[in-house]
N, C-alpha and C. Protein backbone atom coordinates (compact mmCIF):
# COMPACT_ATOMS: atom_id res chain seq x y z
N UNK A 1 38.25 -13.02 7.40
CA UNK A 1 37.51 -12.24 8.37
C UNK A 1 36.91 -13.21 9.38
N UNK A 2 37.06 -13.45 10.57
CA UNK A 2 36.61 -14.30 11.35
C UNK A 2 35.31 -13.74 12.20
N UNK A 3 34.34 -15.33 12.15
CA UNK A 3 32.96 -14.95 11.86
C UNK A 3 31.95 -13.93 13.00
N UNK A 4 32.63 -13.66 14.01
CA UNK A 4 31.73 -12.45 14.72
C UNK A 4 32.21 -11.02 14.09
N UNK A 5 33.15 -10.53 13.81
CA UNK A 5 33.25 -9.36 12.61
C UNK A 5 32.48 -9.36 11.47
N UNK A 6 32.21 -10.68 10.94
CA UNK A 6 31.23 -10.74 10.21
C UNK A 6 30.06 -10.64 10.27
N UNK A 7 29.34 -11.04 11.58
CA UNK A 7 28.19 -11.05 11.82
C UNK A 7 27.36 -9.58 12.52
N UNK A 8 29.17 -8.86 12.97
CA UNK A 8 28.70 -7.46 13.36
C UNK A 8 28.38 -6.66 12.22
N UNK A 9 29.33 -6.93 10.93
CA UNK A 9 29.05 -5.99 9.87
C UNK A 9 27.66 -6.25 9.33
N UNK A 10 27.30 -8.30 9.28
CA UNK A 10 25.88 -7.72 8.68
C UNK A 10 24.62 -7.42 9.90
N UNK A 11 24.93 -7.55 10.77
CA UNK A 11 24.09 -6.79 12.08
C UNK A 11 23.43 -5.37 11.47
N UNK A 12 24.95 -4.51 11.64
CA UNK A 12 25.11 -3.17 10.88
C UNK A 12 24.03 -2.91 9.62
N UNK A 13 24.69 -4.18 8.74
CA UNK A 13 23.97 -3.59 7.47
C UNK A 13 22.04 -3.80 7.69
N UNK A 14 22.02 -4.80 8.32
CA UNK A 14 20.98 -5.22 8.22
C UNK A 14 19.69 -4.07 8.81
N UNK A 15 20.31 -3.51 10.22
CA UNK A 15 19.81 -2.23 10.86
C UNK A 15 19.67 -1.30 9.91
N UNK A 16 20.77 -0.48 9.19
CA UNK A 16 20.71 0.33 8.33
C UNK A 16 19.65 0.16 7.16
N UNK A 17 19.32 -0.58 6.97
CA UNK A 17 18.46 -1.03 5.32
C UNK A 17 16.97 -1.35 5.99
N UNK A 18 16.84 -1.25 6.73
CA UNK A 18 15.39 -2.01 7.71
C UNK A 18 14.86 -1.14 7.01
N UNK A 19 13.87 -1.87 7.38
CA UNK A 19 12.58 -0.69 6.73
C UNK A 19 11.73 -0.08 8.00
N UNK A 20 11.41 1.25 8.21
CA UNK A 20 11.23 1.34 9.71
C UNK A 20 9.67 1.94 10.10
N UNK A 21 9.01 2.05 10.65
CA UNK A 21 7.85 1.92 10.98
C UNK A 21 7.59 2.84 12.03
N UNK A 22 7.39 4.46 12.10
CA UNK A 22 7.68 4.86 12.68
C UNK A 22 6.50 5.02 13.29
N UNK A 23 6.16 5.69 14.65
CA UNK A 23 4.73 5.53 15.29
C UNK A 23 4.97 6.92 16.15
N UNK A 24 3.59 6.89 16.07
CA UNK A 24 3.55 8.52 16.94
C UNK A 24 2.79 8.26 18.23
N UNK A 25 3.25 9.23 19.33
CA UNK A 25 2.66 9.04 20.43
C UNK A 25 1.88 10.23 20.84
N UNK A 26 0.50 9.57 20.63
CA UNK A 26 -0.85 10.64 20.92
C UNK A 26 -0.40 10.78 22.15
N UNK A 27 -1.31 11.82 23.00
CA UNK A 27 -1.48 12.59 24.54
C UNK A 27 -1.95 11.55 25.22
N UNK A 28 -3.06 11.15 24.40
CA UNK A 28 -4.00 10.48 25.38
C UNK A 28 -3.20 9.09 25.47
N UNK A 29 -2.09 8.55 24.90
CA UNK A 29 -1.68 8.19 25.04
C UNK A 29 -1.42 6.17 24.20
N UNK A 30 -2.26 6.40 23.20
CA UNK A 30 -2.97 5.14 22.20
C UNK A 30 -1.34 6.08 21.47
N UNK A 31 -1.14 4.69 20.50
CA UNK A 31 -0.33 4.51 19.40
C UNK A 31 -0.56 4.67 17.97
N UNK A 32 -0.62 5.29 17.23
CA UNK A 32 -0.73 5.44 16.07
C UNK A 32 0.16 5.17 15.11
N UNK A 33 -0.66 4.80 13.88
CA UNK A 33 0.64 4.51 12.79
C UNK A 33 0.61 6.08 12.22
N UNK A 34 1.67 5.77 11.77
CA UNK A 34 1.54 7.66 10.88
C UNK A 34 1.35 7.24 9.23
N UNK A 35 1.69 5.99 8.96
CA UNK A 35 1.41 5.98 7.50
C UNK A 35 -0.20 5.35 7.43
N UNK A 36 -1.31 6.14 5.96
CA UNK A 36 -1.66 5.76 6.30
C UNK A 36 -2.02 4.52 5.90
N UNK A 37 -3.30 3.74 6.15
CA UNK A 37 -3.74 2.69 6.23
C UNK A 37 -3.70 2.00 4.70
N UNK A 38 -3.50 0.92 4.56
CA UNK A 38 -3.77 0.11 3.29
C UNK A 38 -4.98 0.22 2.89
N UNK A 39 -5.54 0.44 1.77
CA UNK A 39 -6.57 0.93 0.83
C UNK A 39 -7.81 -0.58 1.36
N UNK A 40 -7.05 -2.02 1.27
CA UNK A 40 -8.17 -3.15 1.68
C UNK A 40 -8.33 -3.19 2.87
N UNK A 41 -7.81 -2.36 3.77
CA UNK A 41 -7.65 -2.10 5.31
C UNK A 41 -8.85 -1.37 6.01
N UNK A 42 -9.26 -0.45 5.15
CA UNK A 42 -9.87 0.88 5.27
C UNK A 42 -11.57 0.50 5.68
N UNK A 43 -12.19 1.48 6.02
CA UNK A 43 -13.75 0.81 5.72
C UNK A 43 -13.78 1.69 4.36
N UNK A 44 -15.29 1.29 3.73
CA UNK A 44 -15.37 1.80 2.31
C UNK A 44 -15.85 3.31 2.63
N UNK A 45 -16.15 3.89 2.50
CA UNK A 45 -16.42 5.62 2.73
C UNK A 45 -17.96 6.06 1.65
N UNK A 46 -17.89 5.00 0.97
CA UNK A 46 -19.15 5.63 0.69
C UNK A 46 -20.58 4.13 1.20
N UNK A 47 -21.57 4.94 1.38
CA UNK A 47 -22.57 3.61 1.82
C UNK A 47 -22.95 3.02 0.19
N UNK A 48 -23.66 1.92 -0.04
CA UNK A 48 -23.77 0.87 -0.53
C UNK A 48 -24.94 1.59 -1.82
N UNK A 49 -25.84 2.25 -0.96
CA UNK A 49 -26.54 3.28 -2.57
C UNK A 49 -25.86 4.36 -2.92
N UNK A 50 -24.52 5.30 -2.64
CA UNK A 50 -23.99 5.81 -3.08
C UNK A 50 -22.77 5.36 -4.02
N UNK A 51 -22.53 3.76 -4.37
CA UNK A 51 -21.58 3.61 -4.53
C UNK A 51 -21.77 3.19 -6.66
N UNK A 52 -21.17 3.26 -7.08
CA UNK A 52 -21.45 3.14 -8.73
C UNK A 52 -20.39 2.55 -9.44
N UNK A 53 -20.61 1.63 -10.92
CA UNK A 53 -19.89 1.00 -10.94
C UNK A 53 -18.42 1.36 -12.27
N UNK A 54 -17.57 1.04 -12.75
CA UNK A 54 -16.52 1.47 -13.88
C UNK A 54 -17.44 1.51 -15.26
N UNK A 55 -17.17 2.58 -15.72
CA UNK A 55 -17.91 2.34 -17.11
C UNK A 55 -16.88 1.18 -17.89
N UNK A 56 -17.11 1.51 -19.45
CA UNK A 56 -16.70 0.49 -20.03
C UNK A 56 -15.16 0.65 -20.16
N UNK A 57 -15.33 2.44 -20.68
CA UNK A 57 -13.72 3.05 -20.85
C UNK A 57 -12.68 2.75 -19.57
N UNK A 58 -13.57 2.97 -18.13
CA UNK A 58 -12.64 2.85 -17.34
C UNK A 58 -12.33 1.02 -17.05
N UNK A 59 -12.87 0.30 -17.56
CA UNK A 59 -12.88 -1.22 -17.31
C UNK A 59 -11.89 -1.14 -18.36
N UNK A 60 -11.64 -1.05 -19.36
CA UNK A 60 -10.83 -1.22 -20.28
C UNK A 60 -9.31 -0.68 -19.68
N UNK A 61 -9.46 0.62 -18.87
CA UNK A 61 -8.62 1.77 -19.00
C UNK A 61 -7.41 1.30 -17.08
N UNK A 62 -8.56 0.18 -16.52
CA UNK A 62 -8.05 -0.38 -15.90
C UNK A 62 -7.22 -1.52 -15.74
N UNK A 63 -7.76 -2.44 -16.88
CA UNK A 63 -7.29 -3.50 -17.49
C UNK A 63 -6.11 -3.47 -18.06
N UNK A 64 -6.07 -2.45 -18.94
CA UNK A 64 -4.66 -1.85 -19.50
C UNK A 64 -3.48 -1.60 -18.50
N UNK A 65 -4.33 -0.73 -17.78
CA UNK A 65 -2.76 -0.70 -16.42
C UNK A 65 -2.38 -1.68 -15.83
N UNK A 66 -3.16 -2.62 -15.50
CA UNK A 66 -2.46 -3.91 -15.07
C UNK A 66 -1.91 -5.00 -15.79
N UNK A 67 -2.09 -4.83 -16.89
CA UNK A 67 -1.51 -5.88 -17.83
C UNK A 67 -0.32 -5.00 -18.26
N UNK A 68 -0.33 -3.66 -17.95
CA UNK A 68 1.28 -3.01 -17.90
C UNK A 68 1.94 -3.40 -16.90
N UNK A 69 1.68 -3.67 -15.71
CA UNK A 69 2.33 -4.04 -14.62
C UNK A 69 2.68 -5.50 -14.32
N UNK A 70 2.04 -6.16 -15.27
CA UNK A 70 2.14 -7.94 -15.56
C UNK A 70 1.01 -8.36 -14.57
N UNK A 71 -0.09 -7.76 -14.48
CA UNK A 71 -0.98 -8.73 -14.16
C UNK A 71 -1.99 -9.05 -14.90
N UNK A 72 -2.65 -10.27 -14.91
CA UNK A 72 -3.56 -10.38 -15.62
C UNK A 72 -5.19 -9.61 -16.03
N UNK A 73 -5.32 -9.75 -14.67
CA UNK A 73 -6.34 -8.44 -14.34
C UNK A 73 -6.34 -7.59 -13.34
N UNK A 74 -7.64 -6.53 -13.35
CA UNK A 74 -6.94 -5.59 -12.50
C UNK A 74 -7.32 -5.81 -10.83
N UNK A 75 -6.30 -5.28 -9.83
CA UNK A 75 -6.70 -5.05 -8.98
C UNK A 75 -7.33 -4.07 -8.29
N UNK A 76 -7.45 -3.94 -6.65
CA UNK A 76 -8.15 -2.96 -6.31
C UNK A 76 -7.63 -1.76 -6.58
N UNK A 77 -6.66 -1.33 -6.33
CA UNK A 77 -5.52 0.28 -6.69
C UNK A 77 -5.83 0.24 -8.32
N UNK A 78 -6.08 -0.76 -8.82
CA UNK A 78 -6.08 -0.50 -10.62
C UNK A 78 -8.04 0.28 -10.98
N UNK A 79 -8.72 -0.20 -9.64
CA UNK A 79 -10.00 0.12 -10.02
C UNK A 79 -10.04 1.46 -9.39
N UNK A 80 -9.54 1.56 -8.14
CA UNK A 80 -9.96 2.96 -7.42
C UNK A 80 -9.25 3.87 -8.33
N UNK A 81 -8.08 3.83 -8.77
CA UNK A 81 -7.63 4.62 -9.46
C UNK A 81 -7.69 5.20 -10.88
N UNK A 82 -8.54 4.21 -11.80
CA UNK A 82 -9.56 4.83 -12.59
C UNK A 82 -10.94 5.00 -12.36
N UNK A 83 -11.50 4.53 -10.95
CA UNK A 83 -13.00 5.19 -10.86
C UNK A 83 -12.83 7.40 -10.32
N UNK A 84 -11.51 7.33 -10.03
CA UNK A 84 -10.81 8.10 -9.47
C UNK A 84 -10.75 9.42 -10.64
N UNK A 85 -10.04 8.62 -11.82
CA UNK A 85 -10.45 9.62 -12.81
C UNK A 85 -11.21 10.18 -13.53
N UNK A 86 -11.48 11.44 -14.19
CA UNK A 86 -13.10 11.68 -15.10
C UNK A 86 -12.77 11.89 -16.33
C-alpha cells in the first residue's frame, strides 16, 4: 500500500473515532459546552456552615469502592457519591 493511501485511511480512521465535543450556540451569542462541567470544576453549592462531614459507614463504604476500582484511597466522585447516599 503506498504511503499517502495509508495516511488517508488513518486520517479516516482517526476522524471517525475522535472523541467530539460538541458546543451549542446561545442567541446572545457566548459558547457553551453542553456536557456538563467536571465535578473539581464546579463551585461547591453548598456554603461552608452548611456543609457536613462522611460518617464512619460512609468512610468505610467509600474506601471500599475505590479499592474496587484499584485505588488506594478514595477520591472525590468516591466521596460525593456516598455522601450522596442515605
Amino acid at each position: 500500500m503506498p504511503k499517502e493511501q495509508f495516511q488517508e485511511k488513518l486520517r479516516k480512521y482517526r476522524n471517525s473515532h475522535a472523541k467530539c465535543s460538541f458546543r451549542l450556540q446561545v442567541p446572545s451569542g457566548r459558547v457553551m459546552p453542553s456536557k456538563r462541567q467536571k465535578p473539581w470544576k464546579r463551585p461547591n453549592p453548598k456554603p461552608s456552615g452548611r456543609r457536613t462531614t462522611l460518617s464512619r459507614g460512609q468512610q468505610a463504604a467509600a474506601i471500599k469502592s475505590a479499592r474496587k476500582a484499584g485505588r488506594p484511597y478514595p477520591n472525590l466522585v468516591d466521596n460525593m457519591r456516598m455522601a450522596k447516599k442515605k
